[in-house]
C-alpha atoms as a PDB file:
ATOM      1  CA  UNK A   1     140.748-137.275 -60.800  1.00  0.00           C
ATOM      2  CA  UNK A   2     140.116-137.633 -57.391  1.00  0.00           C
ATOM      3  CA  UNK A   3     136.769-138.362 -55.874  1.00  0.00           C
ATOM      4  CA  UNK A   4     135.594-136.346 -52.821  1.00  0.00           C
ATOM      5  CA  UNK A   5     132.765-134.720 -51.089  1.00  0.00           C
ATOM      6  CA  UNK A   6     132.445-131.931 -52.845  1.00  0.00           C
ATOM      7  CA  UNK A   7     133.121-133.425 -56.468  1.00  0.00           C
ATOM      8  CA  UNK A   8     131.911-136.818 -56.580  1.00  0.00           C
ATOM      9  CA  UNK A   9     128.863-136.078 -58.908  1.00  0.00           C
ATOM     10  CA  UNK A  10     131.090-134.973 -61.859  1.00  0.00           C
ATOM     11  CA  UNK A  11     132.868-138.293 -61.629  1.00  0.00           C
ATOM     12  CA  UNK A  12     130.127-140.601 -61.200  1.00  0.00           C
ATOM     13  CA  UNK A  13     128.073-141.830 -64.900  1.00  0.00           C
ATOM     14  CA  UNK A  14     124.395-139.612 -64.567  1.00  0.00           C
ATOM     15  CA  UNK A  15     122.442-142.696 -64.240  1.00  0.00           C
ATOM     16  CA  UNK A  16     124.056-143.980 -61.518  1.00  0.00           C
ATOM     17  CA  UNK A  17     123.990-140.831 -59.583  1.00  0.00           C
ATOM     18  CA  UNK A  18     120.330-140.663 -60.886  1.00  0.00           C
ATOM     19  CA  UNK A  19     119.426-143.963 -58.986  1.00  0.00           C
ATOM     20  CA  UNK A  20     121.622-142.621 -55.698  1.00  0.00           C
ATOM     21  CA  UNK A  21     118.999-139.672 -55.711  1.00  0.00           C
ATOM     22  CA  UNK A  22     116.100-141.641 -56.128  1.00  0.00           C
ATOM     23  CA  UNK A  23     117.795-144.393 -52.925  1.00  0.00           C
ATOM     24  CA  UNK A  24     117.924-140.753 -51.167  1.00  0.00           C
ATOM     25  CA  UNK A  25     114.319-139.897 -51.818  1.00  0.00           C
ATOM     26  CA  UNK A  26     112.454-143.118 -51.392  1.00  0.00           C
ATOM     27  CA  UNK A  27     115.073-143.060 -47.747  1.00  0.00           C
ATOM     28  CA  UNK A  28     116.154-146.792 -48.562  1.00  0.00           C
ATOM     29  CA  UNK A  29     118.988-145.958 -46.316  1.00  0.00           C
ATOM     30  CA  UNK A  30     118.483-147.772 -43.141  1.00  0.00           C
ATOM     31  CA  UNK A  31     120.932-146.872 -41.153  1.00  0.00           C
ATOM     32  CA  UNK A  32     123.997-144.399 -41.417  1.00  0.00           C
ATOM     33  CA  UNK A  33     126.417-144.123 -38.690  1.00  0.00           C
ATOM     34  CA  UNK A  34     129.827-142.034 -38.089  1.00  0.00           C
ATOM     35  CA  UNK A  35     132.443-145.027 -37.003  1.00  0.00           C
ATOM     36  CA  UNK A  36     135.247-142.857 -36.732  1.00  0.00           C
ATOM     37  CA  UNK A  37     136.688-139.369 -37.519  1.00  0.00           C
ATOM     38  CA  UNK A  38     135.921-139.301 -41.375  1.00  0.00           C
ATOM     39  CA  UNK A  39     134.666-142.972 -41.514  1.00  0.00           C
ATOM     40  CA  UNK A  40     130.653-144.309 -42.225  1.00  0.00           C
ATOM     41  CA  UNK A  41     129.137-147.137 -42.169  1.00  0.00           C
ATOM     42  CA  UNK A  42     125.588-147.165 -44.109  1.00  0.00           C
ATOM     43  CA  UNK A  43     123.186-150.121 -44.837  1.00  0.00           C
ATOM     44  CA  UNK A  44     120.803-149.708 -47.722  1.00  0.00           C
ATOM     45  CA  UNK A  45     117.945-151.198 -48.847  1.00  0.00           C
ATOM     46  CA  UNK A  46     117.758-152.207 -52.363  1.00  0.00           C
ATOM     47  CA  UNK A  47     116.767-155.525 -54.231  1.00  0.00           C
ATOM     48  CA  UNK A  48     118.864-156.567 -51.290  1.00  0.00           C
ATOM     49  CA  UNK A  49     120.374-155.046 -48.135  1.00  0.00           C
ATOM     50  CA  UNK A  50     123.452-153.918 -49.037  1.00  0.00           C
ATOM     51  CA  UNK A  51     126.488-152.613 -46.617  1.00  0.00           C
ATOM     52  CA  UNK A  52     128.384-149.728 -47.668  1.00  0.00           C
ATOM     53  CA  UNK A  53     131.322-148.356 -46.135  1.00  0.00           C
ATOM     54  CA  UNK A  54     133.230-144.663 -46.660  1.00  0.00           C
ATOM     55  CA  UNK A  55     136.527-143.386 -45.437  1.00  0.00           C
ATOM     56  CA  UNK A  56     137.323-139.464 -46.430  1.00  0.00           C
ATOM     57  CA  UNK A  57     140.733-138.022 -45.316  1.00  0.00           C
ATOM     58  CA  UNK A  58     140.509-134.734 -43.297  1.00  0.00           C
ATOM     59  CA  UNK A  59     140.341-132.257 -47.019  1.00  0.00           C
ATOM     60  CA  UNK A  60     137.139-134.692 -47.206  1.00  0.00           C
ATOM     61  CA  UNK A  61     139.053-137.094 -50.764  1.00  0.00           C
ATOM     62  CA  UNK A  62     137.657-140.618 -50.301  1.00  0.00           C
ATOM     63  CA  UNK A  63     140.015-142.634 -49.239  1.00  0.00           C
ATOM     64  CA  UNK A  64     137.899-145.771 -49.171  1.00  0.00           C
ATOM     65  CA  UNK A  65     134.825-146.757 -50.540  1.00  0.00           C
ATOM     66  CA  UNK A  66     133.501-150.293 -50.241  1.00  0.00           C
ATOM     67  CA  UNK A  67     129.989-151.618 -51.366  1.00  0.00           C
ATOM     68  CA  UNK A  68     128.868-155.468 -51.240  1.00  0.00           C
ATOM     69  CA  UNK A  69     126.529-154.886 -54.299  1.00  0.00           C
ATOM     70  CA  UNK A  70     127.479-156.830 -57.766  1.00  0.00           C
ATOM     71  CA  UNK A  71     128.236-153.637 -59.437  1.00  0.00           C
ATOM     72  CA  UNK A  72     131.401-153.434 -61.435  1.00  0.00           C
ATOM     73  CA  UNK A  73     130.493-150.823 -64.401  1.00  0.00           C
ATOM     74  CA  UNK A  74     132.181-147.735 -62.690  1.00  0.00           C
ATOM     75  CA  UNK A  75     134.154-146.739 -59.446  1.00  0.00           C
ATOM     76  CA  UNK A  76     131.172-145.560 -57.993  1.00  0.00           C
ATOM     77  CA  UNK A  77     127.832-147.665 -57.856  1.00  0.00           C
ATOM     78  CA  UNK A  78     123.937-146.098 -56.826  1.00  0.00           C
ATOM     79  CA  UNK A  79     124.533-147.410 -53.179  1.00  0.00           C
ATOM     80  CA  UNK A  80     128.021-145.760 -52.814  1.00  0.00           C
ATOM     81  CA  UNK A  81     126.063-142.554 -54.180  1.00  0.00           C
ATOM     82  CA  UNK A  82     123.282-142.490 -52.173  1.00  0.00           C
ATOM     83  CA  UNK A  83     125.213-142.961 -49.237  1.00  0.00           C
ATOM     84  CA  UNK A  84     127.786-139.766 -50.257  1.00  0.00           C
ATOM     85  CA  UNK A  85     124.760-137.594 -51.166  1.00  0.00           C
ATOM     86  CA  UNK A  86     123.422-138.215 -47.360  1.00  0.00           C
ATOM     87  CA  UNK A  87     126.632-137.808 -45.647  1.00  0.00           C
ATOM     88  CA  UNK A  88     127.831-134.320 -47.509  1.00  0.00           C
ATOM     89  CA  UNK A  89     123.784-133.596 -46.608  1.00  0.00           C
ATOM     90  CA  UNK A  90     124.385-134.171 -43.209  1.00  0.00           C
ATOM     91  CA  UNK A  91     127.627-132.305 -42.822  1.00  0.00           C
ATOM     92  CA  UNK A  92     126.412-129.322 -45.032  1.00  0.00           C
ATOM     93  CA  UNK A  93     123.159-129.200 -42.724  1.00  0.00           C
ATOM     94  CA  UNK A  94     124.834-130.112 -39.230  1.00  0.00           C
ATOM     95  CA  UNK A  95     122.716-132.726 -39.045  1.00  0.00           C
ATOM     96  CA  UNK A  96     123.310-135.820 -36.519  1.00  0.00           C
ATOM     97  CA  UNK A  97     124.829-139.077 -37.516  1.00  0.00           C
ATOM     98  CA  UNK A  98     123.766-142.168 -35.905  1.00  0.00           C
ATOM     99  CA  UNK A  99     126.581-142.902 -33.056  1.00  0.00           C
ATOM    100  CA  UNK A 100     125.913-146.622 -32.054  1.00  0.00           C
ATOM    101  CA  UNK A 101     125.890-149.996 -33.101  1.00  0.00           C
ATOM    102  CA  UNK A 102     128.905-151.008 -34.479  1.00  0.00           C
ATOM    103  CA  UNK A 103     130.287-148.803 -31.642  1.00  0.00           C
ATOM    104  CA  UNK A 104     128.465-150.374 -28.942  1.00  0.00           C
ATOM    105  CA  UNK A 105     129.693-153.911 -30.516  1.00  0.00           C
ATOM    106  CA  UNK A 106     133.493-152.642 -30.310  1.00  0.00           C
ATOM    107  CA  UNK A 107     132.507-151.711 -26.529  1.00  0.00           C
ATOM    108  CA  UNK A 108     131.272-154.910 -26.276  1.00  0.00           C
ATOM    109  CA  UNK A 109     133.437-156.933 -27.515  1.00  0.00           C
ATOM    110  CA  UNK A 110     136.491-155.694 -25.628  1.00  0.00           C
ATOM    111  CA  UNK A 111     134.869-156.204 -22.328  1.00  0.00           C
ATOM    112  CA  UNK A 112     134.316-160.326 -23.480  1.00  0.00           C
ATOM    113  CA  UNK A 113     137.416-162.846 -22.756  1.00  0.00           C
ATOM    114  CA  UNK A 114     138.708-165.330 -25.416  1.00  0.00           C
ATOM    115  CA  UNK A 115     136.510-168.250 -24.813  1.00  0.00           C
ATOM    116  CA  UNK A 116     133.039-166.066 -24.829  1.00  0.00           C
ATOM    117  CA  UNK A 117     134.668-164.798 -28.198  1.00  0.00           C
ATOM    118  CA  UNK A 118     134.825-168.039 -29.686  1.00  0.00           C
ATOM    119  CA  UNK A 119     132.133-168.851 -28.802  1.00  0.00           C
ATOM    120  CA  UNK A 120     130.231-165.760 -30.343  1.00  0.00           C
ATOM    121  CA  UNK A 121     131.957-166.528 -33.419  1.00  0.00           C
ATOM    122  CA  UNK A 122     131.267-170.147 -33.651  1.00  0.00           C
ATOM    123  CA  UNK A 123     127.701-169.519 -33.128  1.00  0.00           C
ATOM    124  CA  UNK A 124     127.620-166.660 -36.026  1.00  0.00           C
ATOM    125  CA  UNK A 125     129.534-169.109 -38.155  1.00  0.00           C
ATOM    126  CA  UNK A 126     126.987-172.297 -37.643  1.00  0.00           C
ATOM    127  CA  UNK A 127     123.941-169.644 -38.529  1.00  0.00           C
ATOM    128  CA  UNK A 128     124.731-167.678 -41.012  1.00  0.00           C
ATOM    129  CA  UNK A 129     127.021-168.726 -44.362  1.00  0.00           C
ATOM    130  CA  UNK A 130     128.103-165.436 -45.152  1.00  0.00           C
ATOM    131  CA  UNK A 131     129.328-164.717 -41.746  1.00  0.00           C
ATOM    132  CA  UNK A 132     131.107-167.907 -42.056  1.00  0.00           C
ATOM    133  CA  UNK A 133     132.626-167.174 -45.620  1.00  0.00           C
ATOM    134  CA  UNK A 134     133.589-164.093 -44.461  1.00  0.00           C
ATOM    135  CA  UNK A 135     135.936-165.202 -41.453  1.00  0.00           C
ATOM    136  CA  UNK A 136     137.506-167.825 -43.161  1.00  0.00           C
ATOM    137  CA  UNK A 137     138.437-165.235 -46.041  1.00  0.00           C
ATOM    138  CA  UNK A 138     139.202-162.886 -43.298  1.00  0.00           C
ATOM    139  CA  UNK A 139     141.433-165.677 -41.789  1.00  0.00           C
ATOM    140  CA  UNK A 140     142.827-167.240 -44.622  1.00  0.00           C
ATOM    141  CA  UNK A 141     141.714-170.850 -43.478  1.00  0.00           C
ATOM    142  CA  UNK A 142     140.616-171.744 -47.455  1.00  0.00           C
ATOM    143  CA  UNK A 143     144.339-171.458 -48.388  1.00  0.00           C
ATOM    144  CA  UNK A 144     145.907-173.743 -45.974  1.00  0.00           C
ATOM    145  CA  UNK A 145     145.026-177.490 -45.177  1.00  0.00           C
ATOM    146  CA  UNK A 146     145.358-178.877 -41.943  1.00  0.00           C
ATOM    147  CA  UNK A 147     148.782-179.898 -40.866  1.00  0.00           C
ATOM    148  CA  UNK A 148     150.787-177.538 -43.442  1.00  0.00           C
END
């Protein structure tokens, strides 16, 4: 069965959707912005921050659905919940999305030439591990050795 806006709590186990209410009501999500047509970006507080992202096609089926949580006992974890609860309360209520950051980063970014690039890259690599993990998984650098 496909999972959309208007179906997802019939697919999701009870106590997961349980916890996504209780995410909702305690407003442990940070941010949530619209990133594209049917695309949005959330960040949610939990034991951790966590980043989730969720793509709908235009009949509003999820398409994507990504989470950075540990959670692996369902298609659907309390993050992933929370965050579809919020956005079909938002387009049910014609209520605002955030419109910025990772938009104002694209902006940005495509106004910056190569070497300023680099550089911003090198300098998010050095600090931060995850960052660094996460562009050379991105770029495939762990699977080839130097001269290959």
């Amino acid at each position: 069965m496909k999972i959309d806006i208007h179906n997802f709590e019939s697919i999701i186990d009870p106590d997961v959707l349980n916890r996504g209410v209780q995410i909702c009501q305690n407003e442990n999500i940070q941010t949530l912005e619209k990133i594209g047509d049917n695309d949005y970006s959330a960040i949610v507080a939990g034991s951790e921050i966590y980043l989730t992202n969720i793509s709908f096609d235009r009949a509003g089926a999820l398409l994507t659905h990504t989470c950075n949580c540990p959670y692996q006992s369902g298609p659907v974890c309390k993050h992933k919940a929370a965050v579809l609860l919020t956005i079909r309360k938002h387009l049910k209520n014609n209520l605002p999305f955030e419109q910025g950051k990772l938009n104002q980063l694209n902006t940005t970014l495509d106004k910056q030439d190569k070497a300023a690039l680099t550089q911003i890259i090198m300098e998010l690599a050095k600090h931060n591990m995850s960052s660094r993990n996460s562009l050379l998984k991105l770029l495939d650098i762990n699977n080839h050795s130097p001269g290959k």
